[in-house]
Protein backbone atom coordinates (compact mmCIF):
# COMPACT_ATOMS: atom_id res chain seq x y z
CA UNK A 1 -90.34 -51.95 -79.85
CA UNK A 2 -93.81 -51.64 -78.15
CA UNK A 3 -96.14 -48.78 -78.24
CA UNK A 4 -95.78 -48.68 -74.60
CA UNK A 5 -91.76 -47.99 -74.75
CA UNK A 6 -92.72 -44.42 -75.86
CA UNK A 7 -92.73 -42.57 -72.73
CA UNK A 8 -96.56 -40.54 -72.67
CA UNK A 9 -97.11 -37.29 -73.70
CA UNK A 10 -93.74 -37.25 -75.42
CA UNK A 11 -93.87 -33.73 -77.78
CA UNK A 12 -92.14 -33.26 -81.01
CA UNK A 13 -91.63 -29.59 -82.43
CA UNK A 14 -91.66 -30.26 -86.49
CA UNK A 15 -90.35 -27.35 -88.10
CA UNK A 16 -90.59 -26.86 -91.75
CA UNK A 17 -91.69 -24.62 -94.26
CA UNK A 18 -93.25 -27.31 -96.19
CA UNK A 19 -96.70 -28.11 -95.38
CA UNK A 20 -96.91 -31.57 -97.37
CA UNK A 21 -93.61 -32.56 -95.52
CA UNK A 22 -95.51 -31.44 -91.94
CA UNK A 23 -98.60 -33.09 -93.15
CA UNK A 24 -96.80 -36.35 -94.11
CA UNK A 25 -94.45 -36.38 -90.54
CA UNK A 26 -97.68 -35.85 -88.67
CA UNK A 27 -99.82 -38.67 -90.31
CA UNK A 28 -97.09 -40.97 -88.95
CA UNK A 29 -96.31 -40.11 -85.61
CA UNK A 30 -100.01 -39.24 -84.49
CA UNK A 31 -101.73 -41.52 -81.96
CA UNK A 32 -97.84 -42.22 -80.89
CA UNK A 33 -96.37 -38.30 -79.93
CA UNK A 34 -98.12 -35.17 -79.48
CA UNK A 35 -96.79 -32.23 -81.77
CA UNK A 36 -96.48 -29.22 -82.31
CA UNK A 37 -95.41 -27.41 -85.92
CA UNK A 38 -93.95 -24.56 -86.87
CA UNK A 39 -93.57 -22.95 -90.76
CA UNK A 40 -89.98 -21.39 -90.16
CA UNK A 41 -86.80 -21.61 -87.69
CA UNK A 42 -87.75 -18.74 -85.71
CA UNK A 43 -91.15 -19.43 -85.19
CA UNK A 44 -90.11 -22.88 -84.02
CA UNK A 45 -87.35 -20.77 -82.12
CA UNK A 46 -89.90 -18.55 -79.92
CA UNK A 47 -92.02 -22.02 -79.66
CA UNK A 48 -89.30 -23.43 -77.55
CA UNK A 49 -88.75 -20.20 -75.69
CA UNK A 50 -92.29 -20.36 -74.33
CA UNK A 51 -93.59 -23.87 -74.18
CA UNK A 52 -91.09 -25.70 -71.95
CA UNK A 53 -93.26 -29.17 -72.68
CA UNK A 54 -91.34 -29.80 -76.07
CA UNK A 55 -89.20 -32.54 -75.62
CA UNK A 56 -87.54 -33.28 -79.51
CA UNK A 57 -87.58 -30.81 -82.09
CA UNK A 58 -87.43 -32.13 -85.94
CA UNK A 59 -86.47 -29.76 -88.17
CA UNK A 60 -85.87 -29.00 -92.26
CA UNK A 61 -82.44 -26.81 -92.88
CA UNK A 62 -83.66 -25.08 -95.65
CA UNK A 63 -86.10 -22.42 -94.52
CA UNK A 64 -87.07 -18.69 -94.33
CA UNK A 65 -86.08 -16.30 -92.13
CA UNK A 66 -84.21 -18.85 -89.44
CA UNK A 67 -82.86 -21.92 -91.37
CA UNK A 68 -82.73 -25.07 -89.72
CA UNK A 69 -78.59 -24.64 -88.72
CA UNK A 70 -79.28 -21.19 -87.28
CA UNK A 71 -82.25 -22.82 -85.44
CA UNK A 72 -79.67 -25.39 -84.11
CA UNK A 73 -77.22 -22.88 -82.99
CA UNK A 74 -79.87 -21.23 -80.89
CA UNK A 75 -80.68 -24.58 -79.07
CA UNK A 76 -76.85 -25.67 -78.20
CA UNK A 77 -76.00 -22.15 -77.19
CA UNK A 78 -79.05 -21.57 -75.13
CA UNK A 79 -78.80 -20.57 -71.28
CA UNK A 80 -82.02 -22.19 -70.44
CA UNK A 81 -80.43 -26.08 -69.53
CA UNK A 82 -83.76 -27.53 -70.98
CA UNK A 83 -82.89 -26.32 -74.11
CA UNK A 84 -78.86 -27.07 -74.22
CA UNK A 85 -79.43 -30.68 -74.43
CA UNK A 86 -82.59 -31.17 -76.16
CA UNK A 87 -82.34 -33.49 -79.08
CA UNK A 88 -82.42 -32.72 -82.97
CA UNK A 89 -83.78 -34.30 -85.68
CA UNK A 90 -82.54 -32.96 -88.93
CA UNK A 91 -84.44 -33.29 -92.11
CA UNK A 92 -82.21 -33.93 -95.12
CA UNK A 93 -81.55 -35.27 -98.30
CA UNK A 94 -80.18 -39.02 -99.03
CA UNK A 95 -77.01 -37.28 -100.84
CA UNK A 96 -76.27 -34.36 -98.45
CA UNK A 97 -73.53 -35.10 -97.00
CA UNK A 98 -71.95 -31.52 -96.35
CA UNK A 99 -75.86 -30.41 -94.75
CA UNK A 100 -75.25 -33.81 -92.74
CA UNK A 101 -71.85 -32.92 -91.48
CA UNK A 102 -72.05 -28.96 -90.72
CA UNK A 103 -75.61 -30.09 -88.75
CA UNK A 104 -73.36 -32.60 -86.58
CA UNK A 105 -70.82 -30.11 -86.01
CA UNK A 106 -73.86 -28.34 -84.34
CA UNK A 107 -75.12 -30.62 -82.09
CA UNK A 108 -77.55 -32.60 -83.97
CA UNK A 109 -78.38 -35.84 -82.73
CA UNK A 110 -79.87 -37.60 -85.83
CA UNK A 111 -80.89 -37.35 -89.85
CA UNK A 112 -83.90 -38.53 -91.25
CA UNK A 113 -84.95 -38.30 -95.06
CA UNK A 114 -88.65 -36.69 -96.23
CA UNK A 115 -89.21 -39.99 -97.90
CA UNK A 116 -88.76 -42.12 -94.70
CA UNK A 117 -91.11 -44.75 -94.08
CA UNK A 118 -93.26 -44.68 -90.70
CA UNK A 119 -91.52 -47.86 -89.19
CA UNK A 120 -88.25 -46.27 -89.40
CA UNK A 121 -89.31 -42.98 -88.24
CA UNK A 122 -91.09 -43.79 -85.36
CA UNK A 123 -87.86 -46.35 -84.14
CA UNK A 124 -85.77 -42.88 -84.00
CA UNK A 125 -87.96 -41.01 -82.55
CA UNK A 126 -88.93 -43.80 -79.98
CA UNK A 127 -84.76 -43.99 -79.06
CA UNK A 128 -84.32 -39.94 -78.54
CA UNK A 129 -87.83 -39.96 -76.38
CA UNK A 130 -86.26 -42.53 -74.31
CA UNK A 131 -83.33 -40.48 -74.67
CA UNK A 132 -84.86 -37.27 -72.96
CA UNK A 133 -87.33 -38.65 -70.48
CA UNK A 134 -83.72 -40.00 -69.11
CA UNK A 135 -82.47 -36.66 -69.16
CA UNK A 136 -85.48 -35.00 -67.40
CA UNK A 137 -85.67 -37.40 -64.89
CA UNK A 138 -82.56 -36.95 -63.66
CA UNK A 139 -82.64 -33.01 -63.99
CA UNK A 140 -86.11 -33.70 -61.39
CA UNK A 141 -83.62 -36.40 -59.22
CA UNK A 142 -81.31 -33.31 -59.39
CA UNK A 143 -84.05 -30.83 -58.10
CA UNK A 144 -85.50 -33.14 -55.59
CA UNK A 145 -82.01 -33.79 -53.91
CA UNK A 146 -81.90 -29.81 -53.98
CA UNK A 147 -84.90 -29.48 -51.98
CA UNK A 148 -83.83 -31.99 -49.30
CA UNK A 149 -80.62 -29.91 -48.70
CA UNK A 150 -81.17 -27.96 -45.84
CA UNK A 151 -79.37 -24.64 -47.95
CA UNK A 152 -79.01 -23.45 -51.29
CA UNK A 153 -75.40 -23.60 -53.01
CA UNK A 154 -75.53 -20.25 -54.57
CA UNK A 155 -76.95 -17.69 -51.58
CA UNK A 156 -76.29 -19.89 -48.79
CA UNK A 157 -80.15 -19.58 -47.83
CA UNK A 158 -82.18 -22.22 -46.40
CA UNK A 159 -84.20 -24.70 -48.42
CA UNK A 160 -87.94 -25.21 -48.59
CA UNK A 161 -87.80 -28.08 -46.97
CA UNK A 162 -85.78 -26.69 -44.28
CA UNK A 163 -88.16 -23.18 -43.96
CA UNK A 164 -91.42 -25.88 -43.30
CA UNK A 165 -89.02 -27.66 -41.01
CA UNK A 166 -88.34 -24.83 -38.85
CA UNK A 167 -91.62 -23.26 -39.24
CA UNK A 168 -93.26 -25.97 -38.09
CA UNK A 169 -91.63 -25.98 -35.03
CA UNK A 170 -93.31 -21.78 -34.46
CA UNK A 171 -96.89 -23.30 -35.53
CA UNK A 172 -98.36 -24.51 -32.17
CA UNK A 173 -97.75 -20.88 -30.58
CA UNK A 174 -98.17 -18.93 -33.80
CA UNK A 175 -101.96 -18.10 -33.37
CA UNK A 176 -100.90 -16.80 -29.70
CA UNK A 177 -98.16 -14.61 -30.74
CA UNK A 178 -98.73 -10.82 -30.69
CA UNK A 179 -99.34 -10.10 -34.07
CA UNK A 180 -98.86 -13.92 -35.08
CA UNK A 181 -96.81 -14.58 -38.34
CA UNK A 182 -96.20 -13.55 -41.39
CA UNK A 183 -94.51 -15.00 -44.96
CA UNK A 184 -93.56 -13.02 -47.52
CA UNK A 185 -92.61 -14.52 -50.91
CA UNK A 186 -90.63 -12.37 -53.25
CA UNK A 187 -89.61 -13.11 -56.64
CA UNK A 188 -87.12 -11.42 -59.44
CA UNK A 189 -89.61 -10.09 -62.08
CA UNK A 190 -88.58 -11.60 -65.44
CA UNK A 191 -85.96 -13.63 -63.92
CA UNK A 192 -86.10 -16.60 -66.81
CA UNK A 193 -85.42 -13.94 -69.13
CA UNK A 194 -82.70 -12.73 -67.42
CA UNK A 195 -81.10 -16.01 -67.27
CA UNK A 196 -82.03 -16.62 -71.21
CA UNK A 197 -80.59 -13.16 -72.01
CA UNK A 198 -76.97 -12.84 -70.09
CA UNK A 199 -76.85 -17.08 -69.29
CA UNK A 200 -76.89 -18.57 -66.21
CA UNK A 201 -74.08 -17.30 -64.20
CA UNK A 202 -75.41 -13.63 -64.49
CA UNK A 203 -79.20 -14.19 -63.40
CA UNK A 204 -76.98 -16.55 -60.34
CA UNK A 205 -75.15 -13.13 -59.49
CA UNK A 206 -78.64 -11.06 -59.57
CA UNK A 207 -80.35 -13.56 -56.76
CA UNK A 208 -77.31 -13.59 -55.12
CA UNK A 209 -77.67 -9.45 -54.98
CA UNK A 210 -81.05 -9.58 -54.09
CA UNK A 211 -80.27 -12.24 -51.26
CA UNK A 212 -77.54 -9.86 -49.34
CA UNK A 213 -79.46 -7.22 -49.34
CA UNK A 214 -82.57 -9.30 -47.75
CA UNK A 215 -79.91 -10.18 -45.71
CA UNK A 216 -79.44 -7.04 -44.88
CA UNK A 217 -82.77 -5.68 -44.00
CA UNK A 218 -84.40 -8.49 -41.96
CA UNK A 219 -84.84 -8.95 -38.57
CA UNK A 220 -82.50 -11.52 -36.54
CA UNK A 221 -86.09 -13.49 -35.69
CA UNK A 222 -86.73 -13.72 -39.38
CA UNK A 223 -86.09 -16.92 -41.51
CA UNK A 224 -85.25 -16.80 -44.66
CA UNK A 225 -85.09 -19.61 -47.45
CA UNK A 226 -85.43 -19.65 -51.10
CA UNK A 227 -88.12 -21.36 -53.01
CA UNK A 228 -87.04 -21.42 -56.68
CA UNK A 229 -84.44 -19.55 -58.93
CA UNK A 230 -85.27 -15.81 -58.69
CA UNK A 231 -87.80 -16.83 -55.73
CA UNK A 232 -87.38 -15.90 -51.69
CA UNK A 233 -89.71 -16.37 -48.50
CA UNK A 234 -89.59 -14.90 -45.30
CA UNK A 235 -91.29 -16.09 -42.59
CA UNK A 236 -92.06 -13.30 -40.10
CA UNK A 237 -92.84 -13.97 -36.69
CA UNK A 238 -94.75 -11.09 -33.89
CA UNK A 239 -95.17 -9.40 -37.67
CA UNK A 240 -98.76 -8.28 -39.21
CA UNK A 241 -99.97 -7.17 -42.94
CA UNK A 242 -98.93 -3.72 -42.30
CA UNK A 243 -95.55 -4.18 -40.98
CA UNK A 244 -94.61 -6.69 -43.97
CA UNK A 245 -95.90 -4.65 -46.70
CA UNK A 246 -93.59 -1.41 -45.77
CA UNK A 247 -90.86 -4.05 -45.46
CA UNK A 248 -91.52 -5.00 -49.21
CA UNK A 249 -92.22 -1.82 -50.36
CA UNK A 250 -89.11 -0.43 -48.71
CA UNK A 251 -87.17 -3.66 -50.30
CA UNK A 252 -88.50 -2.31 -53.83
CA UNK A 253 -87.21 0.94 -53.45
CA UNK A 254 -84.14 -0.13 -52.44
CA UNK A 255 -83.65 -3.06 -55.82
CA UNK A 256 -84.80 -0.37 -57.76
CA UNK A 257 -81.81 2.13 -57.22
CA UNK A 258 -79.41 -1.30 -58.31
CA UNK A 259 -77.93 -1.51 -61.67
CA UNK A 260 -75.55 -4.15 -62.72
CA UNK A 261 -73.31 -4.50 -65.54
CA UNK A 262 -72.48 -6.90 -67.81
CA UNK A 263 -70.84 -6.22 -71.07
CA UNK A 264 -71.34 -2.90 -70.75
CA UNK A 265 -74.88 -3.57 -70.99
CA UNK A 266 -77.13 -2.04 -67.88
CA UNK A 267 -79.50 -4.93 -66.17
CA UNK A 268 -82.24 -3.49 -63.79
CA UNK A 269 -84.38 -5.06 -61.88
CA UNK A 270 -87.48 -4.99 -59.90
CA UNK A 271 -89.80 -7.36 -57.53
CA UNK A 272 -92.85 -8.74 -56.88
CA UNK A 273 -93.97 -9.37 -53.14
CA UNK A 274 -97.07 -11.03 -51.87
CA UNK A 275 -97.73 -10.95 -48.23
CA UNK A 276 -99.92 -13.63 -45.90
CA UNK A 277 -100.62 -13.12 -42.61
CA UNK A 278 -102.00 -15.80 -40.05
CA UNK A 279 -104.43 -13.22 -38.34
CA UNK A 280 -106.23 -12.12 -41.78
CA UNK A 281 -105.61 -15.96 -43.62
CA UNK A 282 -105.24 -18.36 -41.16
CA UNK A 283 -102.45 -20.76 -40.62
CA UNK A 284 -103.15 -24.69 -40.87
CA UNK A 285 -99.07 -24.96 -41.75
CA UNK A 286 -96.03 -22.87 -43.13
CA UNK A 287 -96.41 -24.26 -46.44
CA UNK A 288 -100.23 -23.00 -46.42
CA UNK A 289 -99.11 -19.72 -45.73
CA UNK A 290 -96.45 -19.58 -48.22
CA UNK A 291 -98.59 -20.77 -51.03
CA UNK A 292 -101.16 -17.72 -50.01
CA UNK A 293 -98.02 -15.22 -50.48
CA UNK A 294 -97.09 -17.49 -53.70
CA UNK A 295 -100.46 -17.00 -55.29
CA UNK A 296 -100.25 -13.14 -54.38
CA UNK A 297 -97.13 -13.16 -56.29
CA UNK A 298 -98.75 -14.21 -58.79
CA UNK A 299 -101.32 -11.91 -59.25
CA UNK A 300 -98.73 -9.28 -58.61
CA UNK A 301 -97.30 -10.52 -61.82
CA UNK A 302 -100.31 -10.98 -64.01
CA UNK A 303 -100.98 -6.63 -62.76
CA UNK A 304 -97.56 -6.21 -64.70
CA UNK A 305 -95.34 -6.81 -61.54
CA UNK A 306 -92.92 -4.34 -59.53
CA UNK A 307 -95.62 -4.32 -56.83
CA UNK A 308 -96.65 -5.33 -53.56
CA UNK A 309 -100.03 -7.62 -52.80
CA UNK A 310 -101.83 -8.46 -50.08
CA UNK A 311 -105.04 -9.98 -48.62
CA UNK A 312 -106.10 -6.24 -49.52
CA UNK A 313 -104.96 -6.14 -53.09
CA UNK A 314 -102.23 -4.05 -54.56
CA UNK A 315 -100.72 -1.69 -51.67
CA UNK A 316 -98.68 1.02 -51.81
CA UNK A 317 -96.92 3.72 -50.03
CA UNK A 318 -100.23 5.80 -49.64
CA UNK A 319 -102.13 2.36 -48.28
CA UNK A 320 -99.59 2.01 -45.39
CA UNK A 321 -99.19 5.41 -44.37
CA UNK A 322 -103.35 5.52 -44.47
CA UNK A 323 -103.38 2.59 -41.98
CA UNK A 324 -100.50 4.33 -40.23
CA UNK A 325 -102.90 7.31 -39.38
CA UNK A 326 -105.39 4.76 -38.49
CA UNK A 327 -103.17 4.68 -35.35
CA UNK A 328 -104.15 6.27 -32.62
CA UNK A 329 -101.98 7.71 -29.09
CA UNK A 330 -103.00 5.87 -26.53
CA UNK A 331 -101.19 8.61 -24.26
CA UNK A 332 -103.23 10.93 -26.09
CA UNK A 333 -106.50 9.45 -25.29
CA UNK A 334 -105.85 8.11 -21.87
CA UNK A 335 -105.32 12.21 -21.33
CA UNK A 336 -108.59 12.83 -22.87
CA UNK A 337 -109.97 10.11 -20.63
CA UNK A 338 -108.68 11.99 -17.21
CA UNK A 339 -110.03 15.16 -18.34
CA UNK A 340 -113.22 13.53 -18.49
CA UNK A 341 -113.70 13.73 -22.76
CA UNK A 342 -114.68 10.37 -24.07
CA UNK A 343 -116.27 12.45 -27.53
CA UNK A 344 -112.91 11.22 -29.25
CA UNK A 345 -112.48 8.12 -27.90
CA UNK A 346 -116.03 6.54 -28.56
CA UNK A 347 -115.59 8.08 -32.04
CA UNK A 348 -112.01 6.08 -32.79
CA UNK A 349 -113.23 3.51 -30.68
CA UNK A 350 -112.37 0.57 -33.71
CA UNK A 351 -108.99 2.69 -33.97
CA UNK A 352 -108.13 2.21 -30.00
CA UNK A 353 -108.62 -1.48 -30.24
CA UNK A 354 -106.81 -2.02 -33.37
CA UNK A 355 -103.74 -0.12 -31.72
CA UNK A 356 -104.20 -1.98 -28.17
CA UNK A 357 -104.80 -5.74 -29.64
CA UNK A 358 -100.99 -6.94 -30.08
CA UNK A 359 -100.40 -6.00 -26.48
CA UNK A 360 -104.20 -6.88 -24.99
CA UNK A 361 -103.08 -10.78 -26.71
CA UNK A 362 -99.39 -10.61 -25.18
CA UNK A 363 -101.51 -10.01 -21.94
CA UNK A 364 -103.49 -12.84 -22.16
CA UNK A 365 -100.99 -15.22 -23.69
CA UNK A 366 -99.10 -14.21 -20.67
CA UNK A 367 -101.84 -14.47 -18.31
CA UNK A 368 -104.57 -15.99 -19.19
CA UNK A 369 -106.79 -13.78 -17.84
CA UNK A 370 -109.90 -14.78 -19.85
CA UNK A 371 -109.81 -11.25 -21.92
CA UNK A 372 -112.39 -11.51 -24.82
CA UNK A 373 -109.41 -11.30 -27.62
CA UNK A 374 -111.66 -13.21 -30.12
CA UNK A 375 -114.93 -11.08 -29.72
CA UNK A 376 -112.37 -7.61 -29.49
CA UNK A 377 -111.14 -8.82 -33.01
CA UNK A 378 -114.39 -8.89 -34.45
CA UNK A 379 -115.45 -5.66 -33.28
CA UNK A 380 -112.46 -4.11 -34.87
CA UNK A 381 -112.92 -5.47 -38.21
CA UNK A 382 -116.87 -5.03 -38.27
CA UNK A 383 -116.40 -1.77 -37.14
CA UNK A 384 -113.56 -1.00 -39.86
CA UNK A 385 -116.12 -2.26 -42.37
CA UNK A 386 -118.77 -0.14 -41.62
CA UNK A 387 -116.37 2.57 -42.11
């Protein structure tokens, strides 16, 4: 077997409380595998947990405060799939037979002794890398086909694929639309350790919640599609910052009253939106857009999540009702206007335009009438600046 049959940046987890046997596994497979070692099964447990790039773990049975069966348990009983069929390597003695047999029973996939020579050891672990870059690649054949179905199997939403399809056919008007459009990408906080914690069929059951009541609480002009497990976008159409940020903020009130129960344990859970708007960001394609609300999502998430985000930062209730305010009657003024009191006006005069632009761009999508849309933008904003 070649060097080159190893597939690249193949990682081994070596777990065992021996440093001489670490040292010794290590001085044969470097150059060949990257690695990664642990002292004790439940350090090389949490390893796993949060560094999804391990792709064989080879671990000792005897060991402190996780030994190497428990350590197997955890991996065959998993609910994350990457971890259900990832393969073992246990470290045993020539004469253990019983070890040998009990770690089968478990789900190991080989043994190897501590006095094994480097030839040998790298010809195993060669076979089980092959072994899981099979398995990976067809989990990602598996994910790819998902994406190119035009819905999801579990909330009946449409795919990615499918949301750039049919937002690509909004594109060419979106900059003239009143208001233009909007995404907003919201995710289950914590969902991986959701699934982790109750298995896969619960966290299936909590984005399947979320989705009916999204369902629920869009607008019929609205798209929605889901991006990844415990991840939605809605693309918004004739919708601006303001009106998709009390959307998500409403939506977070509204997960927040939900509990679920399983095993007569309570699960609550919360969300993180992040909003994008093609009059403050721009819009060179849906996917553009999305990846603006993504990245919001994501800073929602490193503030602790349960929050909304914007091209403004972290909103909240107080933000929207401020902008709210902002508002002004334009029956109100026009009244002011008869009586021959522009004081008010002149003095809210970024406020009037900011209320009159959605229907001043209708107009002149409608029209045409050469109204100075661009240059009445600019004057809002510099004006809101100043303030």
């Amino acid at each position: 077997m070649s060097e080159q049959d190893t597939p690249p940046g193949t990682k081994i987890l070596i777990v065992d409380d021996s440093r001489m046997v670490r040292a010794s596994i290590i001085k044969h497979i470097r150059g060949r595998f990257e690695f990664r070692e642990e002292a004790d099964g439940e350090a090389g447990w949490q390893a796993l947990v949060v560094d999804p790039s391990i792709e064989l773990v080879l671990t000792d049975i005897s060991m402190p405060k996780l030994d190497g069966y428990g350590l197997l348990e955890r991996i065959r009983e998993s609910k994350l799939s990457r971890l259900q069929h990832l393969p073992v390597v246990v470290i045993s003695g020539d004469e253990d037979d019983a070890a040998r047999e009990r770690a089968r029973a478990l789900g190991a996939d080989d043994f190897i002794t501590k006095g094994i020579s480097a030839t040998e050891l790298l010809a195993r672990l060669d076979s089980l890398s092959r072994l899981a870059r099979t398995r990976r690649e067809l989990e990602e054949s598996r994910a790819a086909l998902a994406r190119q179905q035009h819905t999801d199997t579990v909330t009946g939403f449409m795919s990615e694929s499918m949301l750039n399809w049919h937002g690509g056919q909004d594109l060419p008007n979106a900059r003239e639309m009143p208001g233009g459009i909007s995404a907003m990408v919201i995710e289950i906080d914590s969902f991986l350790n959701i699934a982790e914690r109750h298995g896969q069929k619960v966290s299936e059951l909590v984005a399947r919640k979320l989705s009916r009541i999204l369902t629920a609480k869009v607008r019929q002009e609205d798209t929605v599609a889901q991006l990844g497990p415990g991840q939605f976008a809605v693309l918004s159409p004739h919708s601006d910052t303001l009106s998709c940020c009390a959307f998500a903020l409403r939506l977070q009130k509204a997960i927040r009253k939900l509990v679920m129960t399983y095993r007569e344990e309570r699960i609550r859970i919360s969300v993180t939106a992040g909003v994008a708007s093609s009059a403050a960001d721009g819009m060179t394609s849906v996917s553009h857009l999305v990846g603006i609300a993504v990245k919001r999502v994501e800073e929602g998430k490193r503030r602790g999540g349960s929050c909304v985000v914007s091209e403004h930062g972290q909103v909240d209730d107080e933000w929207v009702e401020n902008k709210l305010k902002q508002m002004v009657s334009i029956d109100q003024m026009l009244a002011r206007l008869r009586m021959g009191d522009t004081t008010e006006t002149r003095e809210r005069l970024s406020d009037v335009i900011a209320t009159l632009l959605p229907l001043l761009e209708l107009i002149e999508s409608e029209l045409h009438c050469g109204m100075p849309i661009d240059a009445l933008a600019v004057y809002r904003s510099d004006e809101r600046a100043a303030q």
